[in-house]
Protein backbone atom coordinates (compact mmCIF):
# COMPACT_ATOMS: atom_id res chain seq x y z
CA UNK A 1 28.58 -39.99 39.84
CA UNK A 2 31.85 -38.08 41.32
CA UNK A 3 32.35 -37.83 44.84
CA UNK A 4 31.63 -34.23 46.00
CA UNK A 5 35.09 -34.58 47.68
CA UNK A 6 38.81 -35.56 47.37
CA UNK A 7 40.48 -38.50 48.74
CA UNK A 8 44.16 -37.57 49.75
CA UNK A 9 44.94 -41.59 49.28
CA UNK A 10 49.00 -40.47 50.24
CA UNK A 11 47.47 -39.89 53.80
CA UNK A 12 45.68 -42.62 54.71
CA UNK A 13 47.28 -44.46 58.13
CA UNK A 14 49.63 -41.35 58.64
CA UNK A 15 49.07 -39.74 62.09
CA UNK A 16 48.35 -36.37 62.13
CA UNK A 17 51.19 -34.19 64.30
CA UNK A 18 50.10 -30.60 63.60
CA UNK A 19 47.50 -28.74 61.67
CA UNK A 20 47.24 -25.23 60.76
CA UNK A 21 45.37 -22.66 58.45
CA UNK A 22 47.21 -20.15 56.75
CA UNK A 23 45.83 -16.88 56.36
CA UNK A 24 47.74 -14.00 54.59
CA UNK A 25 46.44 -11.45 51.77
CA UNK A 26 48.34 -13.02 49.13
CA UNK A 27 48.30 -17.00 50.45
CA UNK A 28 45.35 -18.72 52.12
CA UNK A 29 45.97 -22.84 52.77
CA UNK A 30 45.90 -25.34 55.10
CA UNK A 31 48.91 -27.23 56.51
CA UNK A 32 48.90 -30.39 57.65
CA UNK A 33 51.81 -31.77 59.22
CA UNK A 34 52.19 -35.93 59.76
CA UNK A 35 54.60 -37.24 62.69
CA UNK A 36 56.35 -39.60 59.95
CA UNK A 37 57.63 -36.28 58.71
CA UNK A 38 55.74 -35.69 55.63
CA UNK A 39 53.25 -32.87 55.16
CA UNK A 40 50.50 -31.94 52.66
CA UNK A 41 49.31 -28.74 51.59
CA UNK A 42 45.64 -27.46 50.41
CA UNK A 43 46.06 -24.28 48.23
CA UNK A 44 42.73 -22.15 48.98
CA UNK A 45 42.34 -19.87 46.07
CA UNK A 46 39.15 -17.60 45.48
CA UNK A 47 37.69 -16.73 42.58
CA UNK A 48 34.80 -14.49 41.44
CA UNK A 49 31.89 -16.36 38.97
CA UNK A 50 30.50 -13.69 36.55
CA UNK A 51 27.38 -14.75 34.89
CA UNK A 52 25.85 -12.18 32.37
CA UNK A 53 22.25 -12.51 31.39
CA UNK A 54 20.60 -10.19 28.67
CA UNK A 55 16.79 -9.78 29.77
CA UNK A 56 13.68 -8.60 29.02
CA UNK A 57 11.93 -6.87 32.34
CA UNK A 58 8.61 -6.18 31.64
CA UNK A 59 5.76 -5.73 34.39
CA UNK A 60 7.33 -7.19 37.11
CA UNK A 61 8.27 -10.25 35.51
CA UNK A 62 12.08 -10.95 33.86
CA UNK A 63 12.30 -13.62 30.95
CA UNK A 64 16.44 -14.67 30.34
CA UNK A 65 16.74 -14.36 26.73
CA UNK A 66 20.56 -15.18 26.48
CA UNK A 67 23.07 -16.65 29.16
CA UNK A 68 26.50 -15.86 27.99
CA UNK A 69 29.90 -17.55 28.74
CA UNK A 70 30.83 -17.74 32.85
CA UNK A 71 33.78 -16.14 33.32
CA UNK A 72 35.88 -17.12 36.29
CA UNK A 73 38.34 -14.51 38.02
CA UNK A 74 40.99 -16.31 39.97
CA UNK A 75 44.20 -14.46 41.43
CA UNK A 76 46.60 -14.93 38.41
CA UNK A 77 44.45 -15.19 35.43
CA UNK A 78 41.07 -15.06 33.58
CA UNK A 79 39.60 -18.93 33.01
CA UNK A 80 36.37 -19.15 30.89
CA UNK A 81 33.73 -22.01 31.14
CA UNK A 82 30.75 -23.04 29.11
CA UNK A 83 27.22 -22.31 30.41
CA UNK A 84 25.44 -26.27 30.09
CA UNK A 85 22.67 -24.62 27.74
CA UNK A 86 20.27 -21.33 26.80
CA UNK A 87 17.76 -20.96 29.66
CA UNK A 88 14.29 -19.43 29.07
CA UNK A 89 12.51 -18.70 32.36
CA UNK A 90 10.11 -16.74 33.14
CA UNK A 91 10.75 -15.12 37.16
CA UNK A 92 9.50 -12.23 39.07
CA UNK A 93 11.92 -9.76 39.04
CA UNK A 94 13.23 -8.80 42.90
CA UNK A 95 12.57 -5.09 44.16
């Protein structure tokens, strides 16, 4: 099973001299600056998940009768991932 997180291995027994988060419309990251002299960067980039559903909404309840393709909006491009597989459900639809 993967780790739900990243090991930055190039880090390990470096002391830690400065820290900071980056925040600017275009750039979002966080800094982190070693007293050795070496640094590392963390690129935050968001993205937008679209997930389309065609549906039947009958009284009160909504049964999924095809998930299409995610599509994933990140700043500089379109990226498209597979849905795992077609979902039939049967859920009360929200007022």
């Amino acid at each position: 099973m993967p780790k739900p997180w990243i090991e930055l291995k190039e880090a390990h027994g470096r002391t830690v001299k400065r820290m900071n988060v980056v925040y600017d419309e275009e750039y979002v990251a966080v800094e982190v600056e070693f007293e050795d002299g070496h640094s590392m960067n963390v690129d935050i980039i968001p993205a937008v998940q679209i997930r389309p559903q065609f549906q039947h909404v009958g009284t009160g309840d909504a049964r999924i009768i095809r998930n299409y393709k995610s599509r994933i909006s990140v700043a500089g491009g379109l990226k498209i991932t597979q849905v795992p597989k077609q979902i039939r459900t049967n859920r009360k639809r929200r007022a």
